[in-house]
N, C-alpha and C. Protein backbone atom coordinates (compact mmCIF):
# COMPACT_ATOMS: atom_id res chain seq x y z
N UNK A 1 12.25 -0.40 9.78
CA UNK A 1 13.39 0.48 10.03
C UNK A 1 13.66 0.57 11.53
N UNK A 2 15.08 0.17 11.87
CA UNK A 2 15.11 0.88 13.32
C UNK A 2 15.45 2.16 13.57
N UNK A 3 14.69 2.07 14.23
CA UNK A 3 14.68 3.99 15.22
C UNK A 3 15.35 3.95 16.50
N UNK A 4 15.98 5.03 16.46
CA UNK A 4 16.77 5.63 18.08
C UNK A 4 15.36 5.76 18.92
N UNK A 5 14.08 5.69 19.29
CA UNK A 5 13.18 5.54 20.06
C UNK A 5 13.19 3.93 20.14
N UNK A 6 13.40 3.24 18.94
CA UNK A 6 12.89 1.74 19.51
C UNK A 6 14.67 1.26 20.14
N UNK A 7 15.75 2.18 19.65
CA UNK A 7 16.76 1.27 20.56
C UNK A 7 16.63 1.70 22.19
N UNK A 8 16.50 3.00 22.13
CA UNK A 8 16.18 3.22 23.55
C UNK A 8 15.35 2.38 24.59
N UNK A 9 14.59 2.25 24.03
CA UNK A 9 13.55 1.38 24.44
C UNK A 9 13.57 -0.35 24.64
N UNK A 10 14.56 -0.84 23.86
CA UNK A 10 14.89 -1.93 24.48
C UNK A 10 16.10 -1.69 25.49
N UNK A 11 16.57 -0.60 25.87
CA UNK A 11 17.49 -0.41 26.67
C UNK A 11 17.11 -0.20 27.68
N UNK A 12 15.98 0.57 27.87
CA UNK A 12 15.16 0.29 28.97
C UNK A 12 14.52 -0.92 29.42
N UNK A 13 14.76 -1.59 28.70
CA UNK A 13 14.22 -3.04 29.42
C UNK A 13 15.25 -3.89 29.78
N UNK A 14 16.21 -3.68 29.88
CA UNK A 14 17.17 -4.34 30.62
C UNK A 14 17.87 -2.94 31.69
N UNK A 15 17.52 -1.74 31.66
CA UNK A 15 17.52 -0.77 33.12
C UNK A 15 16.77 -1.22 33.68
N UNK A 16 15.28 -1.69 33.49
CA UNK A 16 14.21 -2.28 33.71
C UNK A 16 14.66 -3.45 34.83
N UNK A 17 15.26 -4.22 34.48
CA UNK A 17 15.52 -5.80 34.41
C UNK A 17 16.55 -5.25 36.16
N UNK A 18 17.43 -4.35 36.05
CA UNK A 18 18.34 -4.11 36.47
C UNK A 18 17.56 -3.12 37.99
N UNK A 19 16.79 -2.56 37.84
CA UNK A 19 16.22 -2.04 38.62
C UNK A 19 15.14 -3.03 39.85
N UNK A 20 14.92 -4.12 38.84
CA UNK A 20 13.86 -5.10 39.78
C UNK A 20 15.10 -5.63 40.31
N UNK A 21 16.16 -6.04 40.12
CA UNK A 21 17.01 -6.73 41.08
C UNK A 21 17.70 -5.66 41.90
N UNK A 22 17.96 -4.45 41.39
CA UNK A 22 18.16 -3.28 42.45
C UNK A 22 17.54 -3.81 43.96
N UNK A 23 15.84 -3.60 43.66
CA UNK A 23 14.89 -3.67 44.64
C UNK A 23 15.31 -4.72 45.07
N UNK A 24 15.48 -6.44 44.96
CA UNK A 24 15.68 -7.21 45.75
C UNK A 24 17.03 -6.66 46.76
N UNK A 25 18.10 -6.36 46.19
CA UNK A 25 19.35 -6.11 46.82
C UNK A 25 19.04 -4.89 48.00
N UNK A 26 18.35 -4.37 47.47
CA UNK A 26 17.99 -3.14 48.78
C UNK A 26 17.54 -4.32 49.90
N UNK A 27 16.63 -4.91 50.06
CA UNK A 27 15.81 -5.55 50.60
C UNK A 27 17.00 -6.72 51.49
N UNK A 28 17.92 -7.04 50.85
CA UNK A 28 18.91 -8.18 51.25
C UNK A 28 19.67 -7.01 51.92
N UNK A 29 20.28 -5.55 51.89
CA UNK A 29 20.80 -4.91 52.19
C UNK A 29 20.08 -4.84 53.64
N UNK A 30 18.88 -3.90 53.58
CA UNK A 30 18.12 -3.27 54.86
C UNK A 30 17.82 -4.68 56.14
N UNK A 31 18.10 -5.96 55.70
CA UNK A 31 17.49 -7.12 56.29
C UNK A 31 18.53 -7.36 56.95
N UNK A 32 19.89 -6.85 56.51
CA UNK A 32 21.60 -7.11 57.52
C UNK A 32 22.08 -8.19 56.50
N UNK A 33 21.48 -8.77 55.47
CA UNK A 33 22.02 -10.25 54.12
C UNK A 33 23.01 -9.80 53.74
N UNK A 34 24.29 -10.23 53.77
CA UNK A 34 25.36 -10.34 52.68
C UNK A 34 25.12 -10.17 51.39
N UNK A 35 25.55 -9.43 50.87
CA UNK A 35 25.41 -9.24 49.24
C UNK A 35 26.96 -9.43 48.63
N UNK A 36 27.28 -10.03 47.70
CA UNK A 36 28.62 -9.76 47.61
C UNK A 36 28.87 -8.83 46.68
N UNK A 37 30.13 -8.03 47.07
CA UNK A 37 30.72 -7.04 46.53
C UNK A 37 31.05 -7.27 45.23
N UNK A 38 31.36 -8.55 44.64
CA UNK A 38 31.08 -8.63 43.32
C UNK A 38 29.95 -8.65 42.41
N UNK A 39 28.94 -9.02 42.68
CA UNK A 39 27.60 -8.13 42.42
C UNK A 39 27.32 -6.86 42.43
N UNK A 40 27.50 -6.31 43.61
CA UNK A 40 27.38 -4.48 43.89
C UNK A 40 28.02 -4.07 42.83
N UNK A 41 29.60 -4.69 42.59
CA UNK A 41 30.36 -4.09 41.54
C UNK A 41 29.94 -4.05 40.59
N UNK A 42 29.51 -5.23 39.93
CA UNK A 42 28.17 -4.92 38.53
C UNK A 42 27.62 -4.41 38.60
N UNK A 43 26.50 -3.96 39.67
CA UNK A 43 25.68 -3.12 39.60
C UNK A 43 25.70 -1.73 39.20
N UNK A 44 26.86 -1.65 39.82
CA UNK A 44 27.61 0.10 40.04
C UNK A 44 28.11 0.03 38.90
N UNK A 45 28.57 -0.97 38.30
CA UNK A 45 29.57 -0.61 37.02
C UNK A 45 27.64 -0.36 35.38
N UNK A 46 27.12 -1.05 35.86
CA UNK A 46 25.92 -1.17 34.90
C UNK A 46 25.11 0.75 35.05
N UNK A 47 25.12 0.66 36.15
CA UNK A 47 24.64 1.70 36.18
C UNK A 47 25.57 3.52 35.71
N UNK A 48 26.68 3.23 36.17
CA UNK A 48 27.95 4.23 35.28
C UNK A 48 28.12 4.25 34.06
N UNK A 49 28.26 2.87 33.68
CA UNK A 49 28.68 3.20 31.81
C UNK A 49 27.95 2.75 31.21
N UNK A 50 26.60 1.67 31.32
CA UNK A 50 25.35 1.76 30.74
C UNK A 50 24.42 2.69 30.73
N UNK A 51 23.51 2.79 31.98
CA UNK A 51 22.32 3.37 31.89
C UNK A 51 23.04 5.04 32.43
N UNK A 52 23.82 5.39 32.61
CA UNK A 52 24.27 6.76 32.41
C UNK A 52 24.80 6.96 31.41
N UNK A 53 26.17 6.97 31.13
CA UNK A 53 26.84 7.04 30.39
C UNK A 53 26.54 6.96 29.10
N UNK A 54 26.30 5.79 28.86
CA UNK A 54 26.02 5.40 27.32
C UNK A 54 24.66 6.06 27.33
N UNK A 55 23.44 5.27 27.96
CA UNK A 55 22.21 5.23 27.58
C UNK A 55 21.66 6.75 28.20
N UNK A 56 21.98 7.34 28.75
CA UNK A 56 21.46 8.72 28.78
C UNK A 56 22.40 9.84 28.15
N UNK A 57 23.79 9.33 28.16
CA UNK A 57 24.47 10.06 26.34
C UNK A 57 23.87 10.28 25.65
N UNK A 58 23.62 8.75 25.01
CA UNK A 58 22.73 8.84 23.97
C UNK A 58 21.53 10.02 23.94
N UNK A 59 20.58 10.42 24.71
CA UNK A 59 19.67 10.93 24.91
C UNK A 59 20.10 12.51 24.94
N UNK A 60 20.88 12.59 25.93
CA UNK A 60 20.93 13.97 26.17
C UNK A 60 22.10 14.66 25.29
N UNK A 61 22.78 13.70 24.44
CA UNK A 61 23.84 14.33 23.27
C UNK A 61 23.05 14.29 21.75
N UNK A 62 22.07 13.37 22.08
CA UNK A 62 21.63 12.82 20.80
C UNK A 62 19.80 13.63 20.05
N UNK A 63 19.07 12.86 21.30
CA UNK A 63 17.43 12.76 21.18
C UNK A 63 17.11 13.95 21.85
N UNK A 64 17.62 14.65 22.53
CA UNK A 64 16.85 15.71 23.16
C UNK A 64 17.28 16.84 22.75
N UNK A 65 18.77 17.27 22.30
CA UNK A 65 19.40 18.64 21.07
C UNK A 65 18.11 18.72 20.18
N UNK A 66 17.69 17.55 19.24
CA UNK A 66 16.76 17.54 18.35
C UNK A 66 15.51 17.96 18.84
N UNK A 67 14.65 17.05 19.72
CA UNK A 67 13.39 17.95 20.59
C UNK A 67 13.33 18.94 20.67
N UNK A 68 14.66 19.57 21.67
CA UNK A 68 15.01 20.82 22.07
C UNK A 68 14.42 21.95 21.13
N UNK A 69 14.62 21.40 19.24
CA UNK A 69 14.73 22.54 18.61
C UNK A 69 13.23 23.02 18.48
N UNK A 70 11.99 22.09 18.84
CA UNK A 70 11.24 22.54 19.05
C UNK A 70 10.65 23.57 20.41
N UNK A 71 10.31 24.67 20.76
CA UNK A 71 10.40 25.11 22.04
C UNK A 71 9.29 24.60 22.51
N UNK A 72 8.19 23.96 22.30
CA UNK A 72 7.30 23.11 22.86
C UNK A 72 8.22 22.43 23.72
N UNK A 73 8.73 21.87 23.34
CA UNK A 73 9.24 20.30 24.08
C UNK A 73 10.70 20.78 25.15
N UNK A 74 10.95 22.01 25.22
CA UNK A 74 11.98 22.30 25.78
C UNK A 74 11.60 22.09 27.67
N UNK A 75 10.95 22.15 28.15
CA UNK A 75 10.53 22.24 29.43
C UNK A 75 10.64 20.62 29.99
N UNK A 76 9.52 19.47 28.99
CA UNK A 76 9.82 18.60 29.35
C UNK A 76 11.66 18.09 28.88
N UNK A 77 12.01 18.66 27.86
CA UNK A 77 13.54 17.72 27.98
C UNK A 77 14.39 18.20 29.37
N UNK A 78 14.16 19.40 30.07
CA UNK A 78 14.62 20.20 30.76
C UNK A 78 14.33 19.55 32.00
N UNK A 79 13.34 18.96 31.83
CA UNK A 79 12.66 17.70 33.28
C UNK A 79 13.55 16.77 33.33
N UNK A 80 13.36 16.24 31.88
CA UNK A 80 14.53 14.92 32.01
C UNK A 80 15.83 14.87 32.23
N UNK A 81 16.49 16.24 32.01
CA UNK A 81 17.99 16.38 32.03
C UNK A 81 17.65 16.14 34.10
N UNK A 82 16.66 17.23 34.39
CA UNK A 82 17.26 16.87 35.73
C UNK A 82 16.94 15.49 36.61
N UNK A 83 15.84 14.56 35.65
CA UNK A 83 15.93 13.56 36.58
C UNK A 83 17.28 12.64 36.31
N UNK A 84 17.88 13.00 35.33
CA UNK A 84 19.21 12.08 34.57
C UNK A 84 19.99 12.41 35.92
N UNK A 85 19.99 14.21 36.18
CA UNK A 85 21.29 14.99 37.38
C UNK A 85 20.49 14.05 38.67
N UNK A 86 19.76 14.05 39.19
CA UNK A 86 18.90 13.11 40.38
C UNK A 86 20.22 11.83 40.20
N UNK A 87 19.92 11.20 39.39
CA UNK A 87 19.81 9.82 39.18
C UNK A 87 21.31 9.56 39.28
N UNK A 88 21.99 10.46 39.06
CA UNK A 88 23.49 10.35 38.80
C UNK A 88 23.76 10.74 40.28
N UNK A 89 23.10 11.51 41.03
CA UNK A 89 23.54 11.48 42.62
C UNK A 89 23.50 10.37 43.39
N UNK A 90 22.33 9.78 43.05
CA UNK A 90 22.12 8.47 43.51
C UNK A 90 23.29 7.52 43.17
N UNK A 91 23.42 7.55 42.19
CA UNK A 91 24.95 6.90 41.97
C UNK A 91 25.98 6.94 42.54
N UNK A 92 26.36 8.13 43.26
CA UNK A 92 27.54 8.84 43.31
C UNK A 92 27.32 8.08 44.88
N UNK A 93 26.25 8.33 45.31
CA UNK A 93 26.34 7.88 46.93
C UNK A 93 26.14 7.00 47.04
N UNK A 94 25.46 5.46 46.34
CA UNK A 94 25.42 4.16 46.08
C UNK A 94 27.18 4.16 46.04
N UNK A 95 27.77 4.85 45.27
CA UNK A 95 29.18 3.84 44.79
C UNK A 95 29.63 4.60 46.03
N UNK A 96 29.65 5.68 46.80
CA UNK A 96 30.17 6.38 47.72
C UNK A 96 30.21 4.93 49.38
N UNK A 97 28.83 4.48 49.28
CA UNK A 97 28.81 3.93 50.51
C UNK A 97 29.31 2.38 50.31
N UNK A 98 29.44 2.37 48.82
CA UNK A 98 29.92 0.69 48.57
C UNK A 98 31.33 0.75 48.98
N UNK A 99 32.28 1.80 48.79
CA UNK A 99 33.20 1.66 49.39
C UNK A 99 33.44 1.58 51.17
N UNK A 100 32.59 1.85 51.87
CA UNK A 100 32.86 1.70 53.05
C UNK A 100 32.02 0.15 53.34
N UNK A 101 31.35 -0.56 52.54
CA UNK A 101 30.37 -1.75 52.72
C UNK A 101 31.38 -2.86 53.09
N UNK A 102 31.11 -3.55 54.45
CA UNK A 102 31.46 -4.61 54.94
C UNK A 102 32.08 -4.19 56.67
N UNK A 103 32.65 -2.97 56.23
CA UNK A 103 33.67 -2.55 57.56
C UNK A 103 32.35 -1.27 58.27
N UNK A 104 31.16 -0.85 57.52
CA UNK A 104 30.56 0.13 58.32
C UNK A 104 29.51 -0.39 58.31
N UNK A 105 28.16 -0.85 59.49
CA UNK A 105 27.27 -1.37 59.19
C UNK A 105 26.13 -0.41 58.76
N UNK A 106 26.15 1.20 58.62
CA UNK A 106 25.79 2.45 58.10
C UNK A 106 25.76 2.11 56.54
N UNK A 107 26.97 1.48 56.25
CA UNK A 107 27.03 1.72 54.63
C UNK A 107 25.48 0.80 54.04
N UNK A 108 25.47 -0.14 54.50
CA UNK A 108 24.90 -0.87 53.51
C UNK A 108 23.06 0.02 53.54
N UNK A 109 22.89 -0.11 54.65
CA UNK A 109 21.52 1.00 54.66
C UNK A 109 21.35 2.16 53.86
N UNK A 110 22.27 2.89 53.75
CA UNK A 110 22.90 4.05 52.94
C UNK A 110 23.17 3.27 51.22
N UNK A 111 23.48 1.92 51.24
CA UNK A 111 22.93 2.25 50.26
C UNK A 111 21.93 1.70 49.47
N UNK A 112 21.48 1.01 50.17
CA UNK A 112 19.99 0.35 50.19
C UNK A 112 18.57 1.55 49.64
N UNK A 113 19.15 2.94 50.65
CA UNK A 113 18.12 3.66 51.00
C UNK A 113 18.80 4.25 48.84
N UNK A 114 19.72 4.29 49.08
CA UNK A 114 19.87 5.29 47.80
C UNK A 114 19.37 4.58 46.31
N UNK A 115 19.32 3.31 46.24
CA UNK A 115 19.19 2.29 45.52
C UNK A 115 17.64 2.42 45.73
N UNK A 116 16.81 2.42 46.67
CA UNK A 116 15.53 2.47 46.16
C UNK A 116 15.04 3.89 45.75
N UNK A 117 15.38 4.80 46.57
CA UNK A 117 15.38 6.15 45.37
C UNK A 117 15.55 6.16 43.77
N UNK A 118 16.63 5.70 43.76
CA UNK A 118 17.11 5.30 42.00
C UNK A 118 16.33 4.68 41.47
N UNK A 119 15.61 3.60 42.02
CA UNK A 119 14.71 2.41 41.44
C UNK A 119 13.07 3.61 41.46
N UNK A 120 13.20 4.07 42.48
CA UNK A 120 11.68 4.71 42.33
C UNK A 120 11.73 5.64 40.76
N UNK A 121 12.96 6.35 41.13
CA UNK A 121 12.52 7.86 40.27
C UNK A 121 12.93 7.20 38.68
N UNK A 122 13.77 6.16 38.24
CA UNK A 122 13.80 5.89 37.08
C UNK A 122 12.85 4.71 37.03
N UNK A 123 11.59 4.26 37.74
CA UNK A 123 10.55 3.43 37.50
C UNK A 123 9.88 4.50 36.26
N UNK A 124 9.52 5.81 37.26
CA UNK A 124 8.60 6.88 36.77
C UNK A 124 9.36 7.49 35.56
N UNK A 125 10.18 7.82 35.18
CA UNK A 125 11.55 8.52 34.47
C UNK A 125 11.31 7.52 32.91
N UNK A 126 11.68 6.12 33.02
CA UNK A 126 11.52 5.14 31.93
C UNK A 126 10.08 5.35 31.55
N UNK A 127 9.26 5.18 32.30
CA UNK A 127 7.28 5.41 32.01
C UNK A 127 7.42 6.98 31.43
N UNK A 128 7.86 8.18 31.58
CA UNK A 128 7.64 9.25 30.83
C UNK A 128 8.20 9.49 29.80
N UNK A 129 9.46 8.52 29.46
CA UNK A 129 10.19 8.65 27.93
C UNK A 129 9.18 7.94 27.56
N UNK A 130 8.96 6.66 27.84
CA UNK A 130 8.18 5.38 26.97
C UNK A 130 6.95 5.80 26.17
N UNK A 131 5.95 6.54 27.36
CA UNK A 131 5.15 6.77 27.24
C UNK A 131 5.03 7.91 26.30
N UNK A 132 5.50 9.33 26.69
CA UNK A 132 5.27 10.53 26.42
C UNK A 132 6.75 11.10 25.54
N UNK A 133 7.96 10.97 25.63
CA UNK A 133 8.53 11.44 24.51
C UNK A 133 8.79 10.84 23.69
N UNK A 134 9.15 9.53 24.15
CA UNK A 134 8.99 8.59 22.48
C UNK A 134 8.23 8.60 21.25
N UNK A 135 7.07 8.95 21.86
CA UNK A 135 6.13 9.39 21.18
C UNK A 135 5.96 10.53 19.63
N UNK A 136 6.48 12.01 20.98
CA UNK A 136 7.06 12.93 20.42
C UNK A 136 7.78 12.87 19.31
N UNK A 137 8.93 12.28 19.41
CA UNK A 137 10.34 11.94 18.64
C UNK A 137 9.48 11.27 18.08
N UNK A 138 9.30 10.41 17.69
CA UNK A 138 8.58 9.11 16.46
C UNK A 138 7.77 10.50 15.37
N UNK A 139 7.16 11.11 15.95
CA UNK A 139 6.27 12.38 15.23
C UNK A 139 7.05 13.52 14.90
N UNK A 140 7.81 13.92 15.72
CA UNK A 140 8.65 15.02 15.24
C UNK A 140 9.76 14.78 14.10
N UNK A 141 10.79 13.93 14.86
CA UNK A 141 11.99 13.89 13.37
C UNK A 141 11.46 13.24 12.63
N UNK A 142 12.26 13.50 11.30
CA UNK A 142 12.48 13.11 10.64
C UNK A 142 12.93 11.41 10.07
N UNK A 143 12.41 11.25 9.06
CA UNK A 143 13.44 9.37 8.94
C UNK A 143 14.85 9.72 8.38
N UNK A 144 15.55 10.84 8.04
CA UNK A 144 16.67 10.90 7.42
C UNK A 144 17.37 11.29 9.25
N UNK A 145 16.53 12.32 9.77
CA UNK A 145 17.25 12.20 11.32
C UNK A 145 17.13 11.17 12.03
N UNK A 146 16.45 10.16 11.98
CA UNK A 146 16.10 9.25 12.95
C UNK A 146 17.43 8.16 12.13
N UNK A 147 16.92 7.99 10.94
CA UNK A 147 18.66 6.84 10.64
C UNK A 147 19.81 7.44 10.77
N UNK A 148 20.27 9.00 10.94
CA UNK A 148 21.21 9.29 11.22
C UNK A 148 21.37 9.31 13.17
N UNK A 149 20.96 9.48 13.26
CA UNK A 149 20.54 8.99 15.13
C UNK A 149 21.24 7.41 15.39
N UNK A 150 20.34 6.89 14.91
CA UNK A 150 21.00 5.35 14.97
C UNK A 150 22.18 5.07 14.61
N UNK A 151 22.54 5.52 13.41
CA UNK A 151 24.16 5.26 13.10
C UNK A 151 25.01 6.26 14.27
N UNK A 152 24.70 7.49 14.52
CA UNK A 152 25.18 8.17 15.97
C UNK A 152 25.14 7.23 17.18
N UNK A 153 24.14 6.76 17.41
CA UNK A 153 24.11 5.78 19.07
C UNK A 153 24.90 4.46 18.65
N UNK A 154 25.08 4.05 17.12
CA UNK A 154 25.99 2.78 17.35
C UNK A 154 27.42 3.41 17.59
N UNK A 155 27.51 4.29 17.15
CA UNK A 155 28.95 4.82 17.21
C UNK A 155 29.39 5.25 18.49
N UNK A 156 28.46 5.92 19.49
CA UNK A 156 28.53 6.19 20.50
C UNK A 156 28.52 5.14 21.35
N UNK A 157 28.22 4.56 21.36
CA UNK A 157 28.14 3.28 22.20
C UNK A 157 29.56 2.65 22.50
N UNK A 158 29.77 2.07 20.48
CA UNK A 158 31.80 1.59 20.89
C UNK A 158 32.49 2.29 21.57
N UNK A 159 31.98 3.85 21.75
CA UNK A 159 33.28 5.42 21.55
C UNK A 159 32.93 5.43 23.12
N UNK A 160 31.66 5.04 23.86
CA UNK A 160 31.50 5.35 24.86
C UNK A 160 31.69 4.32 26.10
N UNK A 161 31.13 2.64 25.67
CA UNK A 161 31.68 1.76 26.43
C UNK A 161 32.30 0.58 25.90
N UNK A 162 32.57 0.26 24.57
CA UNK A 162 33.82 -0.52 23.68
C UNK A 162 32.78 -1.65 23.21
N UNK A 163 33.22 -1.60 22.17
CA UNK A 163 32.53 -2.97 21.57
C UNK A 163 32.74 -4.16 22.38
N UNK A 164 31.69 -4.67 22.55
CA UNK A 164 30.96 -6.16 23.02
C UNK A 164 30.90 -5.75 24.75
N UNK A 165 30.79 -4.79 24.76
CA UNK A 165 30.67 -4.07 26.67
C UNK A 165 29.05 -4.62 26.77
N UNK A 166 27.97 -3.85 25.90
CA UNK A 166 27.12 -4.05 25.35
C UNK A 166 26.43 -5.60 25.94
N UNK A 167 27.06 -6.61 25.12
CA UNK A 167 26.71 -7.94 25.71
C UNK A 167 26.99 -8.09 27.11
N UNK A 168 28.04 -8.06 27.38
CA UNK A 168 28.85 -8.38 28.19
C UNK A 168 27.57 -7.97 29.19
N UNK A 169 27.09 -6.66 29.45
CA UNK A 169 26.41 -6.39 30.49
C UNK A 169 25.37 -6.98 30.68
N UNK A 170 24.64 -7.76 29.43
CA UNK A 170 23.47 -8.47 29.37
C UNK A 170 23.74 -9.65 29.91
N UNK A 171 24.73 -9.96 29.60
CA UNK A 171 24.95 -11.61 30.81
C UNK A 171 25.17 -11.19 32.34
N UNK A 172 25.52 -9.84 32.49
CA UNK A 172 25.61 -9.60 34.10
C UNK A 172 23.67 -9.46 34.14
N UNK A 173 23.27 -8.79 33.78
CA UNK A 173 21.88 -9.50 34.03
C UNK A 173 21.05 -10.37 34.30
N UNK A 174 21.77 -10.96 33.40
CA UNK A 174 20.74 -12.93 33.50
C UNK A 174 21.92 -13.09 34.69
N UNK A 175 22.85 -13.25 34.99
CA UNK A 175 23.33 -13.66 36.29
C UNK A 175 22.88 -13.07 37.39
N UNK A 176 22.81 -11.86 37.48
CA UNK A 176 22.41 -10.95 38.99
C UNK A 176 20.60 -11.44 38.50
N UNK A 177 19.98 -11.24 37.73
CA UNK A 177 18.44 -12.04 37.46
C UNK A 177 18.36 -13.28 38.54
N UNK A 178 19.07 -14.31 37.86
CA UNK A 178 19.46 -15.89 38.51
C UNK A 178 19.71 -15.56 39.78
N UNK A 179 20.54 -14.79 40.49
CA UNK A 179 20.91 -14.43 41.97
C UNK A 179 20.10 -14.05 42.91
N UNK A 180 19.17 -12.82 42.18
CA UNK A 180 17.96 -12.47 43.29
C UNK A 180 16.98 -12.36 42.49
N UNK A 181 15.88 -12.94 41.55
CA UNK A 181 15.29 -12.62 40.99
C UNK A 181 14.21 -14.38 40.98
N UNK A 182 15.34 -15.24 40.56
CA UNK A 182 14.52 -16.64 40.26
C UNK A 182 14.25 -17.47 41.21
């Protein structure tokens, strides 16, 4: 049976995937390297309507209401909402300094520096769902909540970034992979 813990979880492995080439691009950033802005743009766009949008939707509309109803688990979901609010700043000033990137030589440091923040705190962030609430959830719900979950995150997904967005982002992977990675 699939479970909303095991889709999450391969979703994290391509945030995963997306985060190790983060780190190279910081590194091409802080060194003065050209990066091109059509890359950054994937990046920024992967990180908005994937691993926010969709993939922490999912979570914080979906997997953590349910946790929640236990009050055990309310403190840690209450952790995660704010490393999601963290993570989304980082965003905001990554896409903030990409617009000034090429014409300010400030920007690209700025966002180099914000890009490895992001990469640090969702290294640790992915390791405490994986590890420690996945867990939870697998033990707590239910299988009638857990297949209704899944049919929720497929639906959310089209409703949130359109059918075949999904793929689409997985080939910006293996390309930005191929770019700074191989």
């Amino acid at each position: 049976m699939k479970t909303p813990t095991l889709d999450l979880i391969e979703e994290h492995g391509g945030i995963m995937l997306m985060l190790s080439i983060m780190s190279k691009v910081s590194e091409k950033l802080n060194a003065g390297d050209e990066v091109k802005k059509e890359d950054l743009n994937k990046i920024l766009e992967f990180l908005i309507n994937f691993a926010d949008k969709c993939h922490h939707g999912k979570e914080e509309d979906m997997l953590f209401p349910e946790l929640a109803k236990n009050p055990v688990n309310l403190e840690f979901v209450s952790e995660l909402i704010k490393e999601h609010k963290t993570g989304r700043e980082y965003i905001k000033n990554i896409s903030a300094a990409f617009e000034n990137y090429g014409q300010e030589n400030s920007a690209a440091r700025e966002m180099a520096e914000n890009m490895e923040k992001y990469v640090q705190l969702l290294t640790k962030h992915i390791a405490k769902e994986n590890g420690e609430l996945f867990p939870i959830a697998n033990k707590e719900l239910s299988n009638d909540t857990q297949k209704q979950m899944v049919e929720q995150f497929e639906k959310f997904e089209e409703d949130v970034i359109g059918a075949g967005k999904h793929e689409e982002y997985h080939k910006w992977l293996e390309e930005l992979k191929k770019n700074y990675l191989d």
